[in-house]
Protein backbone atom coordinates (compact mmCIF):
# COMPACT_ATOMS: atom_id res chain seq x y z
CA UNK A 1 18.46 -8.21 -64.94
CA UNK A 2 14.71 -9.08 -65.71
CA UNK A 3 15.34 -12.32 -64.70
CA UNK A 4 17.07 -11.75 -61.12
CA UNK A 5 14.21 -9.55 -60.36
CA UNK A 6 11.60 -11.68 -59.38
CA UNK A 7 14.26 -13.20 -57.07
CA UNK A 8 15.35 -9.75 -55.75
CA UNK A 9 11.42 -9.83 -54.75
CA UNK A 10 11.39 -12.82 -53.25
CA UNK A 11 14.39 -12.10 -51.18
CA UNK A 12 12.71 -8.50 -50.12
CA UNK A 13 9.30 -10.41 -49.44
CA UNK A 14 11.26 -12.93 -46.84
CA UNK A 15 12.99 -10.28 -45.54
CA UNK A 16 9.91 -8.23 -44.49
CA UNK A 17 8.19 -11.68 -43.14
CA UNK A 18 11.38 -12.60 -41.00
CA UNK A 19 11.96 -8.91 -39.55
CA UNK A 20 8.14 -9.10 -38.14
CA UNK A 21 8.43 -12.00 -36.95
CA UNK A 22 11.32 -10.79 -34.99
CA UNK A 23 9.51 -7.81 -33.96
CA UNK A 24 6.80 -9.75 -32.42
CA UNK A 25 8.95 -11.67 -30.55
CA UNK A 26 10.88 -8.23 -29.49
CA UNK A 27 7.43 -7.27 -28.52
CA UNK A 28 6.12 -10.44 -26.85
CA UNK A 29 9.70 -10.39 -24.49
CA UNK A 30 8.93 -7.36 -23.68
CA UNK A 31 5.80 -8.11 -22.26
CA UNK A 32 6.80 -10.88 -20.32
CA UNK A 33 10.09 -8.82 -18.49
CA UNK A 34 7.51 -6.66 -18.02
CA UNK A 35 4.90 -9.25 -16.17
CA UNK A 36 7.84 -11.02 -14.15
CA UNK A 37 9.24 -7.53 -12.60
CA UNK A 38 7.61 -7.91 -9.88
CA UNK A 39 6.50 -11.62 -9.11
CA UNK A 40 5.29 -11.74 -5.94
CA UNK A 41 2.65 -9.75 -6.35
CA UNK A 42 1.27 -11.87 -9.10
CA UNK A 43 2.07 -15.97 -8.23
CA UNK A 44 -0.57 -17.74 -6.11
CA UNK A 45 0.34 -17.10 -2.28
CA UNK A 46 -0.18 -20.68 -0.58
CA UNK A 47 2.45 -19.42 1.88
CA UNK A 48 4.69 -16.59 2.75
CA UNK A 49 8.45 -16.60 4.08
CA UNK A 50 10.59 -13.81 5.76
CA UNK A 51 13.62 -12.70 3.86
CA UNK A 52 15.84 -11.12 6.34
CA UNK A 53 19.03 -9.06 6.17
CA UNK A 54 21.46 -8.56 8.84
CA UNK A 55 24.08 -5.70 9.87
CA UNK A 56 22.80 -2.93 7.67
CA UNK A 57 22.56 -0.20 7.25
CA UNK A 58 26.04 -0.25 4.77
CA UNK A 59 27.65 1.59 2.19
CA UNK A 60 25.68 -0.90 0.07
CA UNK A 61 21.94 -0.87 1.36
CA UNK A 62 20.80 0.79 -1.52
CA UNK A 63 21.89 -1.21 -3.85
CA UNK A 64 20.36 -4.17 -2.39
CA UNK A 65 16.98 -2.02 -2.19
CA UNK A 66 17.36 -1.82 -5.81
CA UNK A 67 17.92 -5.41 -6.13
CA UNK A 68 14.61 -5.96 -3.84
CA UNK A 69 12.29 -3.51 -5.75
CA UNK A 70 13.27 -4.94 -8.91
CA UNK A 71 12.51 -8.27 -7.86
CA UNK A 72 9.21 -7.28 -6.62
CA UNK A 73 10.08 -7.85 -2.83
CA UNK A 74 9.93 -6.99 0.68
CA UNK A 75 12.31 -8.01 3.44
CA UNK A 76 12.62 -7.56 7.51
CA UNK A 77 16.12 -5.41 7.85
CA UNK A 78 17.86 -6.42 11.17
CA UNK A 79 20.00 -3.28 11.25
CA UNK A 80 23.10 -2.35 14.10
CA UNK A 81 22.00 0.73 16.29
CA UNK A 82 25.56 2.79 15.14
CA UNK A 83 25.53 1.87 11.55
CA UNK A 84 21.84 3.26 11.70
CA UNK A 85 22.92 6.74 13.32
CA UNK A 86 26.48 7.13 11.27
CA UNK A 87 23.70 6.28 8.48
CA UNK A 88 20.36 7.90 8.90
CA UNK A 89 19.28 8.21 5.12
CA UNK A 90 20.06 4.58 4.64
CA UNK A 91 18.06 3.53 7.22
CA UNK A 92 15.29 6.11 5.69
CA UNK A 93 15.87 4.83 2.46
CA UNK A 94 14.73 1.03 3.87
CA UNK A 95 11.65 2.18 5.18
CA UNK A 96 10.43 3.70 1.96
CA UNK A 97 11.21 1.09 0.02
CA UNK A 98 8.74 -0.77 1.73
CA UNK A 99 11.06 -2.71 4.23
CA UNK A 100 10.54 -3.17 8.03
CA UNK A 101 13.22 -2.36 10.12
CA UNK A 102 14.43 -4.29 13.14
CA UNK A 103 17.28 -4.33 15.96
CA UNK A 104 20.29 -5.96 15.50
CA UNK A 105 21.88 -4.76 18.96
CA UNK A 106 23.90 -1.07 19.25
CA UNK A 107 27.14 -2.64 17.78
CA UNK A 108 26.82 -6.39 17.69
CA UNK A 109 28.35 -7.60 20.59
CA UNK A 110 28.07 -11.16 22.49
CA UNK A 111 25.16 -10.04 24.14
CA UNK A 112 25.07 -13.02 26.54
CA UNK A 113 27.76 -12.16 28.37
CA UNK A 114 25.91 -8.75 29.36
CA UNK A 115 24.35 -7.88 32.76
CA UNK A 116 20.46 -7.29 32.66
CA UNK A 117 20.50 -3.71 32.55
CA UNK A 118 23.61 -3.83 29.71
CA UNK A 119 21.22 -5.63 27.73
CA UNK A 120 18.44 -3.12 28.28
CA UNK A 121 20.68 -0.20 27.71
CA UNK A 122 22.62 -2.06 24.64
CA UNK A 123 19.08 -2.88 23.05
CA UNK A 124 17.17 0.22 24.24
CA UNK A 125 19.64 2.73 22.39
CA UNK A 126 19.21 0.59 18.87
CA UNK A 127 15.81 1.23 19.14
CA UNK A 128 16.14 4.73 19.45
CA UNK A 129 18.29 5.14 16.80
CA UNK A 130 15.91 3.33 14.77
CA UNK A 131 13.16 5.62 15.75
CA UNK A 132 14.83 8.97 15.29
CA UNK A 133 15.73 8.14 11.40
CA UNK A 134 12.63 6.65 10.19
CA UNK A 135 9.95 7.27 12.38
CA UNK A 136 8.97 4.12 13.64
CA UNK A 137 10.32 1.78 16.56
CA UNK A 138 11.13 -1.50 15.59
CA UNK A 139 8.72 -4.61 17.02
CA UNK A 140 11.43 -7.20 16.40
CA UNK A 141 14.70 -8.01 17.74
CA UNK A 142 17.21 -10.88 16.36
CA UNK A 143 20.44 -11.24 19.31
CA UNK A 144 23.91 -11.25 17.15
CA UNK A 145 25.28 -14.66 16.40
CA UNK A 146 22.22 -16.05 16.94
CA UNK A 147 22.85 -16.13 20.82
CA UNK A 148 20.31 -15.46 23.59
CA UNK A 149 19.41 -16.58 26.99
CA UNK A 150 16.11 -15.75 28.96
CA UNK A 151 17.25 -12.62 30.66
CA UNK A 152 17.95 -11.59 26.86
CA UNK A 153 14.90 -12.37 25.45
CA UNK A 154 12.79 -11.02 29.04
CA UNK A 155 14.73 -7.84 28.02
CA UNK A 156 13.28 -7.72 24.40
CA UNK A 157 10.04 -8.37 25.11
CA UNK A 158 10.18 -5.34 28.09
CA UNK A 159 11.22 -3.57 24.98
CA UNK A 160 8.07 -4.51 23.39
CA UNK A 161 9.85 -6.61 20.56
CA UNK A 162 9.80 -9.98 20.07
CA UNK A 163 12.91 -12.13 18.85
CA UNK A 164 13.62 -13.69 15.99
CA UNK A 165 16.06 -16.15 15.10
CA UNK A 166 16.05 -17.88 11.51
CA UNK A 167 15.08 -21.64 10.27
CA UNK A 168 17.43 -21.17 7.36
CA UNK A 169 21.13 -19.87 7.61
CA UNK A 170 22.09 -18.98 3.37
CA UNK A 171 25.61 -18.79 4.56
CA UNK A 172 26.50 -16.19 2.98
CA UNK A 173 28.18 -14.80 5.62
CA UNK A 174 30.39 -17.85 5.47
CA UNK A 175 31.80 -16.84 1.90
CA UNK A 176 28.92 -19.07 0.51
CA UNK A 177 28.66 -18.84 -3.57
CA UNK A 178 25.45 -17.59 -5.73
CA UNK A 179 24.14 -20.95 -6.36
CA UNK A 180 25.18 -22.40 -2.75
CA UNK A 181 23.30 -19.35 -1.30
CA UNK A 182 20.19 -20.12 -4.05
CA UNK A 183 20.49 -24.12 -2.77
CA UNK A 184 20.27 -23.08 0.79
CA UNK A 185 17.35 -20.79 0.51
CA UNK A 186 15.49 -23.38 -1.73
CA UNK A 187 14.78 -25.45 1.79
CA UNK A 188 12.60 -22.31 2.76
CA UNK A 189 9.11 -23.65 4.12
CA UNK A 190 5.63 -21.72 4.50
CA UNK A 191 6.29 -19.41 7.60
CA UNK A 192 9.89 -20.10 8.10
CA UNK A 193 12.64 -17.37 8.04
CA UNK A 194 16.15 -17.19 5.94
CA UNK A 195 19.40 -15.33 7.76
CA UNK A 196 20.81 -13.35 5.21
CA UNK A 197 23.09 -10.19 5.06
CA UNK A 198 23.31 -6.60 3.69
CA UNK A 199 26.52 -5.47 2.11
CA UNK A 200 26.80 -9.26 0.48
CA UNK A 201 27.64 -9.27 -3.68
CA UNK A 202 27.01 -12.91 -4.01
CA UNK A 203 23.72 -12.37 -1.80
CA UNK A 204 22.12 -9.56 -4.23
CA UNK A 205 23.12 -11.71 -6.91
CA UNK A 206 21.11 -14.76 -5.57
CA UNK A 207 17.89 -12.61 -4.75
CA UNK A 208 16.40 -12.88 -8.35
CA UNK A 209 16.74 -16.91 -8.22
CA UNK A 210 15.54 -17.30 -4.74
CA UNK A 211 12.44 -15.33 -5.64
CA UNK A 212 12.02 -17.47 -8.69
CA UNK A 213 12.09 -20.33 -6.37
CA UNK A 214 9.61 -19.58 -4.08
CA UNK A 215 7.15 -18.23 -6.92
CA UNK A 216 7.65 -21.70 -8.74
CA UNK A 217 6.71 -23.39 -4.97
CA UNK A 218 3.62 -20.85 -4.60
CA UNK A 219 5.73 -19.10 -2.04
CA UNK A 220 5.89 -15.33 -1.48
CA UNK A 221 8.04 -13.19 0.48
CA UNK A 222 6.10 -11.77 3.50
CA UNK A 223 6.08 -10.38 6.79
CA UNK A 224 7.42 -11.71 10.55
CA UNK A 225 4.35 -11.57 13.08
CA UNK A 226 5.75 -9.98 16.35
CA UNK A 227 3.13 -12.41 17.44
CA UNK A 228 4.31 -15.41 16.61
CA UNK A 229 7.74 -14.54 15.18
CA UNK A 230 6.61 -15.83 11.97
CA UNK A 231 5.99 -15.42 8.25
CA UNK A 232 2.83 -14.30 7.28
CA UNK A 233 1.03 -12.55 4.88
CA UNK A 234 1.74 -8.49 4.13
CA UNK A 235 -1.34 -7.32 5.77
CA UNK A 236 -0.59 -9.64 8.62
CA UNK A 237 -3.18 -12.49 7.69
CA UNK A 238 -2.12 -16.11 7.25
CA UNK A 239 -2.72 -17.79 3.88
CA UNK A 240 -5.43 -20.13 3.64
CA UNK A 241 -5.30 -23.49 3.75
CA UNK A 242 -7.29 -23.81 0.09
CA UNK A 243 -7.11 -21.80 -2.19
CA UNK A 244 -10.13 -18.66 -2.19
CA UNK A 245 -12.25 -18.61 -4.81
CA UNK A 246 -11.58 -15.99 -7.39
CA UNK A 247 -13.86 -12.79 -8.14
CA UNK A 248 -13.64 -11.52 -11.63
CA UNK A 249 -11.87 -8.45 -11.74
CA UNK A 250 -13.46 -5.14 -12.91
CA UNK A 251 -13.91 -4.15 -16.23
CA UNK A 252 -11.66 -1.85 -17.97
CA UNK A 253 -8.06 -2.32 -18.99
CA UNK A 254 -4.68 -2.71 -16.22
CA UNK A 255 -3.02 0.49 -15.25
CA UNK A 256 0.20 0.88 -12.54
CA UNK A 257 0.24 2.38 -9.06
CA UNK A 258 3.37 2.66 -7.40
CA UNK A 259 3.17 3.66 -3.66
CA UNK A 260 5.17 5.71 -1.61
CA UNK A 261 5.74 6.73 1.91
CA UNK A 262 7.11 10.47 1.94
CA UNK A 263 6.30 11.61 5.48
CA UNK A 264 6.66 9.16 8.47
CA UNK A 265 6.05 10.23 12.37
CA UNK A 266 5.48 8.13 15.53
CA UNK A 267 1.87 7.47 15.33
CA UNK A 268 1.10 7.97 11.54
CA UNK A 269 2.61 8.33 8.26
CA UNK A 270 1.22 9.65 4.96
CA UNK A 271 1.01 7.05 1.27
CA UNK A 272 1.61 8.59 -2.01
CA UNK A 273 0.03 6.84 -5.07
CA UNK A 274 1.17 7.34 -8.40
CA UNK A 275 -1.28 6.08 -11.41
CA UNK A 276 0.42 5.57 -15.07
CA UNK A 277 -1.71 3.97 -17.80
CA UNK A 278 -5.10 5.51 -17.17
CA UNK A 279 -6.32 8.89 -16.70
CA UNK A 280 -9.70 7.02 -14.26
CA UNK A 281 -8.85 4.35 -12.69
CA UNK A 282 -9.67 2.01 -9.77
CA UNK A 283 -6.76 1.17 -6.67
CA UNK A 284 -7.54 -1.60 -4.41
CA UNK A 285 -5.04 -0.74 -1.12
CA UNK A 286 -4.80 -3.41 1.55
CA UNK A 287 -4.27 -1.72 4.84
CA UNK A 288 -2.81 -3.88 8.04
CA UNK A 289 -5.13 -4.19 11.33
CA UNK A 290 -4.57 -2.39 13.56
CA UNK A 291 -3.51 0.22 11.31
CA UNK A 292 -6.36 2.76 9.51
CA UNK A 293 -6.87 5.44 6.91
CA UNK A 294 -7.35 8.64 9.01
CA UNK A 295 -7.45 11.37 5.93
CA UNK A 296 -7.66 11.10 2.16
CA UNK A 297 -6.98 13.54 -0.80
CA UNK A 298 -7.64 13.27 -4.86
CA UNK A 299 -9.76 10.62 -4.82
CA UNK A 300 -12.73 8.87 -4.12
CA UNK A 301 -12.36 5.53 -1.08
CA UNK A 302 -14.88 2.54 0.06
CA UNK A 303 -14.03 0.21 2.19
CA UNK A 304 -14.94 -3.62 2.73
CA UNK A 305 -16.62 -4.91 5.99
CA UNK A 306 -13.08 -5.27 7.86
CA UNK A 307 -12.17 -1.84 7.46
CA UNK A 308 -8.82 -2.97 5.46
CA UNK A 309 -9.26 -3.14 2.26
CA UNK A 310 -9.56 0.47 0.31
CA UNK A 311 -10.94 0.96 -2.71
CA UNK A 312 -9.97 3.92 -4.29
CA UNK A 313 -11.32 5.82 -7.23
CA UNK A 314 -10.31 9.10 -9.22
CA UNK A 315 -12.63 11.94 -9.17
CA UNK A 316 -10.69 14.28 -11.56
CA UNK A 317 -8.02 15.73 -9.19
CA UNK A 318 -5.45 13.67 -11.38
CA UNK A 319 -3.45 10.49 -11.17
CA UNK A 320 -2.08 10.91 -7.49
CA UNK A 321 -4.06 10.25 -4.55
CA UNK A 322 -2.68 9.92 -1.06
CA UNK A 323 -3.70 9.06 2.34
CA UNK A 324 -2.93 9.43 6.38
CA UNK A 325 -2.37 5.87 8.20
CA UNK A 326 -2.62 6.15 11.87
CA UNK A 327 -0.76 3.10 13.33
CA UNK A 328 -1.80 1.89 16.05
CA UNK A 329 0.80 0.52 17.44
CA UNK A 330 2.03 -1.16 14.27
CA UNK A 331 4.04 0.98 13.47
CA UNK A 332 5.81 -1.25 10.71
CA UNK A 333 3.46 -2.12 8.40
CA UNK A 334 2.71 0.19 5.09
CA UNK A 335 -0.35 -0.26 2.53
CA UNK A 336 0.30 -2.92 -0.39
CA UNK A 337 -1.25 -1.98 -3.70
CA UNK A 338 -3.60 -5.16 -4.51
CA UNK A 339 -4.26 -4.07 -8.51
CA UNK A 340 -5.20 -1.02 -10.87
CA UNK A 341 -7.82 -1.31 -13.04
CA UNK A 342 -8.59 1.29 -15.36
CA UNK A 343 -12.14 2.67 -16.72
């Protein structure tokens, strides 16, 4: 036995080495999932697209909301006016999760083959519906099918919406696979939109590759301009043509704010921002012109010279601070949480 001992040792010493070494690399993966959960907030922006989602609200919105938060992203929802009032939560449900919501027509019809004021009736009621369940009326407008004439698109714009066809069709509507969907979005360019579809499996399962794509590209998910009918930037600004140079970030560790929108009305809606990771902290809150802070509570703001950028600080009232946004006509647009800092 004396002599099987020093073995026995060994074999215990090795042991010890090999489980910490698998701990750290537990650890280290745990990290990284951790850093990639939401990747558009932290790759290089050169350029933004519009992810966009057709015929929702269905009975499987929220899981493709899930499927979107996870992955970090934001999307333009072109939702039917009568799925939208047999569905009012869903619809709700979009909006806090950070989506905008647009019209899709009352029931998808061939809208071409309407009279004027069938048109303005057809497209005037989706709005509505749109307006009673979250709040906000919708600034964008893409026809069903893809088909419009002038009259149609005079009609939208009487509407005050602008419409909004796509550069990229995923197919997925045309029983297109994961990876076909994935190769399709993959021809995405800076400020060019993808037709895509609620209620899709194959199109929730393709979200966490396409976003992988564009991040790899220096691509992010953003916003359509009801100026231009356009990706662009969350807060509505364009990406610049070189790349800004970088300020140091302030001292202190990283903390987590997650944002909220619990109360919406027609002209304003209120932010809720949850801190983890820090009892003080610093927020930096980009806010979208036209929009502004009217009201804050639990903490401490300054603003930069555009009036759009918040920084917010705590001042002992806890680790939730909140705000009023009046919108100013855009009435789409909610606050993106640019970092946390703690100390």
């Amino acid at each position: 036995m004396s002599r099987l001992f020093p073995r026995t040792a060994l074999w215990s010493r090795r042991l010890r080495a090999a489980l910490a070494v698998l701990a750290t690399a537990v650890a280290m993966c745990g990290v990284v999932l951790a850093a990639t959960s939401t990747p558009s907030s932290a790759a290089t922006c050169n350029g933004y697209v519009g992810l966009t989602f057709d015929d929702g609200p269905t009975g499987n919105t929220s899981a493709l909301l899930n499927v979107l938060r996870n992955n970090g992203v934001r999307a333009t929802m072109f939702n039917v006016g009568q799925n939208v009032q047999n569905n009012q939560s869903a619809a709700q449900a979009q909006v806090a999760a950070g989506m905008w919501v647009a019209n899709h027509s009352w029931n998808h019809a061939h809208m071409t083959s309407m009279s004027q004021s069938q048109m303005q009736s057809d497209l005037s009621q989706t709005s509505s519906a749109i307006q009673a369940a979250t709040g906000s009326r919708p600034v964008l407008f893409r026809p069903p099918y893809g088909e419009t004439n002038s009259t149609l698109q005079s009609v939208a714009s009487s509407l005050g919406m602008r419409q909004v066809i796509w550069d990229v069709d995923s197919q997925d509507w045309n029983g297109a696979s994961v990876s076909q969907i994935v190769a399709n979005a993959s021809r995405l360019q800076a400020g060019q939109v993808i037709l895509m579809h609620d209620g899709i499996q194959n199109t929730r399962d393709a979200i966490g590759q396409i976003v992988a794509n564009l991040t790899s590209r220096n691509l992010c998910p953003g916003m359509i301009s009801p100026s231009t009918g356009r990706a662009v930037a969350p807060d509505g600004t364009t990406p610049p043509t070189t790349s800004p140079p970088t300020s140091p970030p302030p001292s202190g560790g990283t903390c987590t704010a997650t944002a909220t929108t619990p109360n919406v009305w027609g002209d304003r809606y209120n932010t809720s921002v949850t801190v983890s990771g820090a009892s003080t902290w610093t927020v930096v809150v980009a806010i979208t012109s036209p929009q502004r802070v009217s009201t804050i509570w639990n903490g401490t703001a300054t603003w930069d010279s555009s009036g759009t950028i918040m920084t917010m600080r705590s001042n002992g009232s806890g680790n939730t601070f909140g705000f009023t946004t009046m919108t100013n006509g855009n009435s789409s647009a909610r606050p993106q949480i640019r970092s946390c800092t703690s100390g």
